[in-house]
C-alpha atoms as a PDB file:
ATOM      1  CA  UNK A   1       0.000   0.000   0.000  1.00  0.00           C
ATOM      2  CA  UNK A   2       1.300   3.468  -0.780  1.00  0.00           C
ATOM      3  CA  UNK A   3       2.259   5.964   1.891  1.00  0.00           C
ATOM      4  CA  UNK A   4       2.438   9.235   2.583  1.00  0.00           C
ATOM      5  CA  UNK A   5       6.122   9.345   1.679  1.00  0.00           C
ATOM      6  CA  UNK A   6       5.931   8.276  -1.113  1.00  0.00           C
ATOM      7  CA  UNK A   7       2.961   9.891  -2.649  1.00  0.00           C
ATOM      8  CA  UNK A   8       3.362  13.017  -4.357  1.00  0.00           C
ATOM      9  CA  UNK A   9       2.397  15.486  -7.069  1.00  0.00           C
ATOM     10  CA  UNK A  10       4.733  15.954 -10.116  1.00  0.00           C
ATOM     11  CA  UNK A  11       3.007  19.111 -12.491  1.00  0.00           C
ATOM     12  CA  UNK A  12      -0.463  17.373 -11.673  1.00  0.00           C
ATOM     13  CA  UNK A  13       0.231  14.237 -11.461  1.00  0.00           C
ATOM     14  CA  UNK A  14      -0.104  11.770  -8.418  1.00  0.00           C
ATOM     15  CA  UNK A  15       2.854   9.749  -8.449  1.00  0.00           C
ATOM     16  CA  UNK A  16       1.729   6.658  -6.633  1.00  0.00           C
ATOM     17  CA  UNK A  17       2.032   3.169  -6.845  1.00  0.00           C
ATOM     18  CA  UNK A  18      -1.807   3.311  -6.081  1.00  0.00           C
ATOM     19  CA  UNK A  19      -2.279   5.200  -9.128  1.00  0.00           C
ATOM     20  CA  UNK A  20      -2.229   3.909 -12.876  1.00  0.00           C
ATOM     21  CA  UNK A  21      -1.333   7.180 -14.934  1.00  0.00           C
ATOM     22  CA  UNK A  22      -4.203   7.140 -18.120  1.00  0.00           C
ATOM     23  CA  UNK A  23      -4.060  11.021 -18.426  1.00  0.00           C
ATOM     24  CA  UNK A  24      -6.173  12.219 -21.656  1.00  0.00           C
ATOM     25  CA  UNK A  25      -5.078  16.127 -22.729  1.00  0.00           C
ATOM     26  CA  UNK A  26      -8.364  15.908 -24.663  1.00  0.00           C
ATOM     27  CA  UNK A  27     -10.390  16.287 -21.402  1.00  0.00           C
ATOM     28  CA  UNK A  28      -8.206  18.645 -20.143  1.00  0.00           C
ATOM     29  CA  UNK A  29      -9.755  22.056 -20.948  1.00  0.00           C
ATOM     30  CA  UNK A  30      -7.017  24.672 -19.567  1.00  0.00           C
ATOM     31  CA  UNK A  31      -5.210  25.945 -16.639  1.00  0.00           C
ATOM     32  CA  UNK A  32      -6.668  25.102 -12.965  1.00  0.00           C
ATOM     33  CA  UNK A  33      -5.206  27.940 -11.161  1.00  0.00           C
ATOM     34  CA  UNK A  34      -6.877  27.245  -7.765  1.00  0.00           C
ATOM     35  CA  UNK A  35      -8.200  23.951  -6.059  1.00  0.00           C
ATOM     36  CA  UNK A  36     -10.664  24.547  -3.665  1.00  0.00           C
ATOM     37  CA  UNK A  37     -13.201  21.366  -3.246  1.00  0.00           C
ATOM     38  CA  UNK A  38     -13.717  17.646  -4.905  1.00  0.00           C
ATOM     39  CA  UNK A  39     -16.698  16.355  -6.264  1.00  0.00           C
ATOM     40  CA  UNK A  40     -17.416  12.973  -6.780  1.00  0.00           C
ATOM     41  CA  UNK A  41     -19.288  11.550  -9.092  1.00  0.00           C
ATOM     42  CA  UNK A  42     -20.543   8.135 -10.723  1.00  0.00           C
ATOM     43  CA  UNK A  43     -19.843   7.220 -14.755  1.00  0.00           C
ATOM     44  CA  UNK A  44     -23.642   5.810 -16.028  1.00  0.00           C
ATOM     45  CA  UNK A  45     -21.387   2.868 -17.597  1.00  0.00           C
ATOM     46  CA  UNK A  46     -20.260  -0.749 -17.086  1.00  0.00           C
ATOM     47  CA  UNK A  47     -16.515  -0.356 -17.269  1.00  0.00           C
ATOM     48  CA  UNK A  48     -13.861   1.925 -16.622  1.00  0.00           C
ATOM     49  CA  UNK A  49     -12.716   1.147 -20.430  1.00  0.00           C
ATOM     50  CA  UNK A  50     -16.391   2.572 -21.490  1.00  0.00           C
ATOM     51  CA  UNK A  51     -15.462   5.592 -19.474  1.00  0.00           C
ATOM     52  CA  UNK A  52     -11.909   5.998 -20.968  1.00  0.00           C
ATOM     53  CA  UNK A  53     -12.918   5.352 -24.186  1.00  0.00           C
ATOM     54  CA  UNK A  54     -15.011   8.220 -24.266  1.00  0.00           C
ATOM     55  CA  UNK A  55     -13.000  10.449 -23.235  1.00  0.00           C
ATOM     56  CA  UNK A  56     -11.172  10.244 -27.150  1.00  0.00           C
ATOM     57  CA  UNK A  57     -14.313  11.751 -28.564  1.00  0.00           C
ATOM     58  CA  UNK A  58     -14.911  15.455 -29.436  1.00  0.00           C
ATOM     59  CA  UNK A  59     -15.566  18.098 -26.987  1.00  0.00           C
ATOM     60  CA  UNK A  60     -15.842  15.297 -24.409  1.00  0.00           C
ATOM     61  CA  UNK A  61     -16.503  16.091 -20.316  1.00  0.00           C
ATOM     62  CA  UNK A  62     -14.475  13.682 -18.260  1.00  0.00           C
ATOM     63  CA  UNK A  63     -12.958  14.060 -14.487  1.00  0.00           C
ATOM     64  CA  UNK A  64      -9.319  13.592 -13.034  1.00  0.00           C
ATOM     65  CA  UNK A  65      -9.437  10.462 -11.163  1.00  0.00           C
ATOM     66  CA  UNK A  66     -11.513   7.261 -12.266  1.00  0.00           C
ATOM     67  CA  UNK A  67     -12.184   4.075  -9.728  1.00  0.00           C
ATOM     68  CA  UNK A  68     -12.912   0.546 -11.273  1.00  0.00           C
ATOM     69  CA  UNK A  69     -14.801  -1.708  -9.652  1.00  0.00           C
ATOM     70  CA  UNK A  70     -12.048  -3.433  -8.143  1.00  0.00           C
ATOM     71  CA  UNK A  71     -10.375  -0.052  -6.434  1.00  0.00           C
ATOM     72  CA  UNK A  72      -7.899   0.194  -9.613  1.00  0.00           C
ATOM     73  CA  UNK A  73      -7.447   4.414  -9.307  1.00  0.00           C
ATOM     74  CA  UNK A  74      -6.578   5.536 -13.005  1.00  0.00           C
ATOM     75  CA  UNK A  75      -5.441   9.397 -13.254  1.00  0.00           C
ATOM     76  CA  UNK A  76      -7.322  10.908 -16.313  1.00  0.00           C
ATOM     77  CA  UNK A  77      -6.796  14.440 -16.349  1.00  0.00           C
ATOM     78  CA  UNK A  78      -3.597  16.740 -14.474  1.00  0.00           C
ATOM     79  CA  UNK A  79      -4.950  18.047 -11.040  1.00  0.00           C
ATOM     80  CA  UNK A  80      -3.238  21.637 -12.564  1.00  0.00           C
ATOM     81  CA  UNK A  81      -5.799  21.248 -15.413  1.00  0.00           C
ATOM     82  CA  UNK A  82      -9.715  22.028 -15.658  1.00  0.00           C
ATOM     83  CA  UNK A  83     -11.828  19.078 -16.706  1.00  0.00           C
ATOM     84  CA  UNK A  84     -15.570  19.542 -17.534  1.00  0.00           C
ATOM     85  CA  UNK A  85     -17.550  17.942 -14.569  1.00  0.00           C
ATOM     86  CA  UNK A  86     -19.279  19.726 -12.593  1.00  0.00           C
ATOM     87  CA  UNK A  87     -22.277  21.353 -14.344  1.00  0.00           C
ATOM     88  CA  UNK A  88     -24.550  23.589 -13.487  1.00  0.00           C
ATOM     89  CA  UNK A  89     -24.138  24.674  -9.790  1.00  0.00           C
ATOM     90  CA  UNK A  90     -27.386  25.246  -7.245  1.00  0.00           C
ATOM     91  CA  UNK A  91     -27.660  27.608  -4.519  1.00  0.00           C
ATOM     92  CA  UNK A  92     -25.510  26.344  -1.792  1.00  0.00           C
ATOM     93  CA  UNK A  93     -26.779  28.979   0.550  1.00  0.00           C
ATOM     94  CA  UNK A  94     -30.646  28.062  -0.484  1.00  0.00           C
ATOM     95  CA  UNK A  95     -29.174  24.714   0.256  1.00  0.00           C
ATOM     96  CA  UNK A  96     -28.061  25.156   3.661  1.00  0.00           C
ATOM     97  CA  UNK A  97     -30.807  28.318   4.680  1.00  0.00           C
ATOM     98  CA  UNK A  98     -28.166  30.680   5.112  1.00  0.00           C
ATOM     99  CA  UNK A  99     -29.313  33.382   2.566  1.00  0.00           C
ATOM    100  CA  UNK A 100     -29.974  36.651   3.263  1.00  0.00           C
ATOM    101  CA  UNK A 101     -33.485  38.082   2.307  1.00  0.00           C
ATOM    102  CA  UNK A 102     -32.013  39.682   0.118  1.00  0.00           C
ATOM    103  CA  UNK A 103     -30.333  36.961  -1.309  1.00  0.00           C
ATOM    104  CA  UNK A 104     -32.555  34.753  -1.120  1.00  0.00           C
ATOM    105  CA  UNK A 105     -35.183  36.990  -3.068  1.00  0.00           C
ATOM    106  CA  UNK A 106     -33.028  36.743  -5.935  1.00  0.00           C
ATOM    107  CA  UNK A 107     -32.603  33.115  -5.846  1.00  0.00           C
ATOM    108  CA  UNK A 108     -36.555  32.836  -5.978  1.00  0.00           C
ATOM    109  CA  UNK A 109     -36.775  35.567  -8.386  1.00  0.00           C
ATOM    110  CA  UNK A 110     -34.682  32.995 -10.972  1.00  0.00           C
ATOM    111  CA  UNK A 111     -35.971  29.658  -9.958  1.00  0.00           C
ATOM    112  CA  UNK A 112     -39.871  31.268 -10.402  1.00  0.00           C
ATOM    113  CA  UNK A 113     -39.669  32.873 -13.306  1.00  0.00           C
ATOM    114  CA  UNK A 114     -42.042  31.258 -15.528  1.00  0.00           C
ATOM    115  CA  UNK A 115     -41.107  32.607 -18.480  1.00  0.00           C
ATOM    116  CA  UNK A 116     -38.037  30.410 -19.404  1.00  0.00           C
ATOM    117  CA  UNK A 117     -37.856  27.059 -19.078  1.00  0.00           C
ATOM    118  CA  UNK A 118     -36.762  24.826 -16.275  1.00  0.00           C
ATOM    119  CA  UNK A 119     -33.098  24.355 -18.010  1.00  0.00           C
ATOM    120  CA  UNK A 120     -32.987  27.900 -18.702  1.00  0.00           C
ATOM    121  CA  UNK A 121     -33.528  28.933 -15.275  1.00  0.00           C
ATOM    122  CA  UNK A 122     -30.550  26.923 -13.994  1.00  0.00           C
ATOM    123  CA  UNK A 123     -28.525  27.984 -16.132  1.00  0.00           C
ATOM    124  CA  UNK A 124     -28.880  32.002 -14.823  1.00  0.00           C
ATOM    125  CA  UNK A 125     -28.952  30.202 -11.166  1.00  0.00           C
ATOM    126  CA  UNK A 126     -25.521  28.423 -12.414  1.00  0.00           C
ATOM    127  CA  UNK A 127     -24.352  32.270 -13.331  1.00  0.00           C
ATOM    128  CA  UNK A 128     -25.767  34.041 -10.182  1.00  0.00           C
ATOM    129  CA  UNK A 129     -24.169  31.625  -8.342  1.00  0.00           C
ATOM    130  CA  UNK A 130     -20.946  31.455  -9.972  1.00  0.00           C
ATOM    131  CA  UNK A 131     -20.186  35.420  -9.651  1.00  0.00           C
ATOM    132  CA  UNK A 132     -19.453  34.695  -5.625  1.00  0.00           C
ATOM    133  CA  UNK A 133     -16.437  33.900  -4.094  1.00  0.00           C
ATOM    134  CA  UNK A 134     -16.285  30.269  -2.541  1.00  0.00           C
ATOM    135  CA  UNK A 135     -17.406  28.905  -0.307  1.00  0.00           C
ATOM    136  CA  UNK A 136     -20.089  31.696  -0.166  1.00  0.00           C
ATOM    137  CA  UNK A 137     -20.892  28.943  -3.609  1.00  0.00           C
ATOM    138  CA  UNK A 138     -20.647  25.817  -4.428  1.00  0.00           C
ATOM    139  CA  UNK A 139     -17.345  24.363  -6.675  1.00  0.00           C
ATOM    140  CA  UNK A 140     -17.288  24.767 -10.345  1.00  0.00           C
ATOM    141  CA  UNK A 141     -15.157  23.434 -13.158  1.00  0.00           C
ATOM    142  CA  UNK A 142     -13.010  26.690 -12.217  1.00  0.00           C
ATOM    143  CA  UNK A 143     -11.604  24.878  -8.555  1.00  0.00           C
ATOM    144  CA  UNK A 144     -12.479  21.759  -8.280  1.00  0.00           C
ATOM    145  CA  UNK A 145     -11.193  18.600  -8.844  1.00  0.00           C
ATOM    146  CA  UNK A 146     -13.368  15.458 -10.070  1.00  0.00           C
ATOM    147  CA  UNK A 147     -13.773  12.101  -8.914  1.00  0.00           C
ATOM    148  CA  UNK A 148     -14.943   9.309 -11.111  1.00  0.00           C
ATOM    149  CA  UNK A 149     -16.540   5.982  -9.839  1.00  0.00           C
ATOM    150  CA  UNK A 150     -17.222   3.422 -12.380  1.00  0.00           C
ATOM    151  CA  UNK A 151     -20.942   2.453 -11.727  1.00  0.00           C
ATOM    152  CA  UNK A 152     -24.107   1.040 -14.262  1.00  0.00           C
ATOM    153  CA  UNK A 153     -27.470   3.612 -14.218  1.00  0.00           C
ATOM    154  CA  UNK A 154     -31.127   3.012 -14.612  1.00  0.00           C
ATOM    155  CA  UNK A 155     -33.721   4.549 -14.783  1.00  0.00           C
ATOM    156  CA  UNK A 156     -35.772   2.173 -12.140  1.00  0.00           C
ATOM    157  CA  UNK A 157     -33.056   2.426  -9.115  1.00  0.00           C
ATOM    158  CA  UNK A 158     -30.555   4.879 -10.433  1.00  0.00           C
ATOM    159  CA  UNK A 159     -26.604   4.445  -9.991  1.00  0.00           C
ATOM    160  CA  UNK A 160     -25.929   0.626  -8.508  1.00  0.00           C
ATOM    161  CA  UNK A 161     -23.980   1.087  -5.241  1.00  0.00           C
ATOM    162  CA  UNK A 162     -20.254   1.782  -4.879  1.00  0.00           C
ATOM    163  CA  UNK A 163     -18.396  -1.348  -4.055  1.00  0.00           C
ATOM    164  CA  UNK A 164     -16.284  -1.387  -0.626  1.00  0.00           C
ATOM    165  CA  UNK A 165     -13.261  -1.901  -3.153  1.00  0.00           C
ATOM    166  CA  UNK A 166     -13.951   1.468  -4.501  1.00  0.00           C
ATOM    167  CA  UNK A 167     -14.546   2.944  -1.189  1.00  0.00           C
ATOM    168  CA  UNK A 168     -12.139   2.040   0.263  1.00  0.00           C
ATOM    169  CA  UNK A 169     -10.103   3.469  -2.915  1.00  0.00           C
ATOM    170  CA  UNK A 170     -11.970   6.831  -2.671  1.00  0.00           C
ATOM    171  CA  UNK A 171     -11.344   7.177   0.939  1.00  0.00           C
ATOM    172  CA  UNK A 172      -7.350   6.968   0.049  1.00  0.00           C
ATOM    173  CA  UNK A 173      -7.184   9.196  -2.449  1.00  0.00           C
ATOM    174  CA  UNK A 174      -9.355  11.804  -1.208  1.00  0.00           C
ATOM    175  CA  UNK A 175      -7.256  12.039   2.010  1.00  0.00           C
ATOM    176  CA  UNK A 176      -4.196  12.492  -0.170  1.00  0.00           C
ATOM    177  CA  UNK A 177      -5.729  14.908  -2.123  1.00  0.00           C
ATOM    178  CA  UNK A 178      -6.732  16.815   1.058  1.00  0.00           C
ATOM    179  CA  UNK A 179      -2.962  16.671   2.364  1.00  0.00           C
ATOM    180  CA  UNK A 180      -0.866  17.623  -0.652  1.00  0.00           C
ATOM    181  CA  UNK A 181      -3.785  20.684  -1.748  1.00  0.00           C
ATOM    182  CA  UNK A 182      -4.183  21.649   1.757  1.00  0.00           C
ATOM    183  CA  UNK A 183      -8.264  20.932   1.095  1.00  0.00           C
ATOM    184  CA  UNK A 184     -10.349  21.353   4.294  1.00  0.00           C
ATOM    185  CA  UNK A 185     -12.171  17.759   5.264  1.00  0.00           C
ATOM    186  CA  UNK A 186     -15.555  19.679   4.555  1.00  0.00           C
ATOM    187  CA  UNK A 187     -14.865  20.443   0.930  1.00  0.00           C
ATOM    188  CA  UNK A 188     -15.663  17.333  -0.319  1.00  0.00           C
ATOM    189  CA  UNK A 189     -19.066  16.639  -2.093  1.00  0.00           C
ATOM    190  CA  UNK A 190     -21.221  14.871  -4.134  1.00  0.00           C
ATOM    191  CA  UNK A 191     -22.400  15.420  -7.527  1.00  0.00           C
ATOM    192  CA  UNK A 192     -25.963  15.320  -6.350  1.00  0.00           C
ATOM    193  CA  UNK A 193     -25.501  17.875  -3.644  1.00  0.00           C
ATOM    194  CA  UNK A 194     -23.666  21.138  -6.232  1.00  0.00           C
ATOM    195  CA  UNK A 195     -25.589  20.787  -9.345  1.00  0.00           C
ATOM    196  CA  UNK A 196     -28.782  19.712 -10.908  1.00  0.00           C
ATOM    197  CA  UNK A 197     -27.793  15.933 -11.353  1.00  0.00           C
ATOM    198  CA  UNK A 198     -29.341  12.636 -10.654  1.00  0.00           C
ATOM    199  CA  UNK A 199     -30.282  12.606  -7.180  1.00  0.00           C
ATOM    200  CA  UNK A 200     -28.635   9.074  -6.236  1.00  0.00           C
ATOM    201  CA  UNK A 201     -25.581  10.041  -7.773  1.00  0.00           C
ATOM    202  CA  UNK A 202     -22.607   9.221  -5.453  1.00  0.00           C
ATOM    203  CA  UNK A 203     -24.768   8.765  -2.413  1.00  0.00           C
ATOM    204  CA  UNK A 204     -22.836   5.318  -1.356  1.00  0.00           C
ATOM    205  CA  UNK A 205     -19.595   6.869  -2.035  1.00  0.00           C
ATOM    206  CA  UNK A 206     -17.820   7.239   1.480  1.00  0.00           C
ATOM    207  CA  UNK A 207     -14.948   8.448   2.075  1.00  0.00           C
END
């Protein structure tokens, strides 16, 4: 198993013998100047080949990190690079009723509107929201780093359950995340909880 010793990051990469290096520049979509949360999230697909796979194609979204099934941690994208993963953010102080009147007025005054259409409303929400400085908001693709775990989706009970393989592989590499960013323990989420994603998304993940 690795340790802390000899774990380290080389221009975004983690240098581990935990860590198979499967970096693809095409989901790397510029510099990450700041990292200030993780966000995990689950794939929708069978296999971690599915997942890297896709990664080739056009204008794909992808995440840093990727977790088979079996715990196998595969780097995909530099930890000094953005990767498209996140989405649209929601309200993190609707979220945790810490708004201001104020505030929260305006947050109604988006979500309520009517006139545009559900997507179109989170997508001004995703810009209101963005404007603040963190952690008055949630993580974007701007400072945050993404965490991949291979899982199948359906429609009828939503993303299957982490395995304790990949739990136990999450829990490892988000603590040396933590350490060699200087991360607080509290800036770690799920998909589910920032943006306007499948609700079961990530919910076994434990870390």
């Amino acid at each position: 198993m690795a340790s802390a010793a000899n774990t380290s990051l080389v221009d975004g990469r983690l240098v581990s013998d935990r860590v198979t290096d499967k970096i693809n520049k095409k989901i790397e979509k510029g510099a990450l100047a700041r990292v200030n949360a993780i966000v995990v999230h689950q794939t929708g697909g069978a296999t971690a080949e599915s997942s890297l796979a896709s990664y080739n194609n056009a204008g794909a979204n992808g995440a840093h990190f990727l977790i088979d099934k079996n715990g196998a941690i595969y780097q995909t994208a530099r930890v000094n690079q953005k990767c498209w993963h996140v989405g649209r953010i929601l309200s993190r102080c609707s979220t945790l009723k810490t708004c201001s009147p104020a505030e929260l007025k305006d947050i109604n005054k988006i979500l309520f509107n009517r006139v545009h259409s559900y997507s179109a409303r989170l997508t001004t929400l995703h810009h209101h929201e963005s404007a603040k400085p963190y952690p008055d908001r949630y993580p974007t693709n701007e400072d945050s780093i993404g965490i991949e775990i291979v899982s199948m989706f359906s429609q009828k009970i939503g993303f299957e359950a982490a395995t304790a393989a990949q739990n136990g592989s999450l829990g490892w590499l988000v603590s040396t995340l933590q350490r060699l960013l200087k991360l607080s323990a509290s800036e770690v989420f799920r998909h589910s909880e920032v943006s306007a994603k499948q609700p079961t998304e990530a919910t076994s993940a434990r870390w």
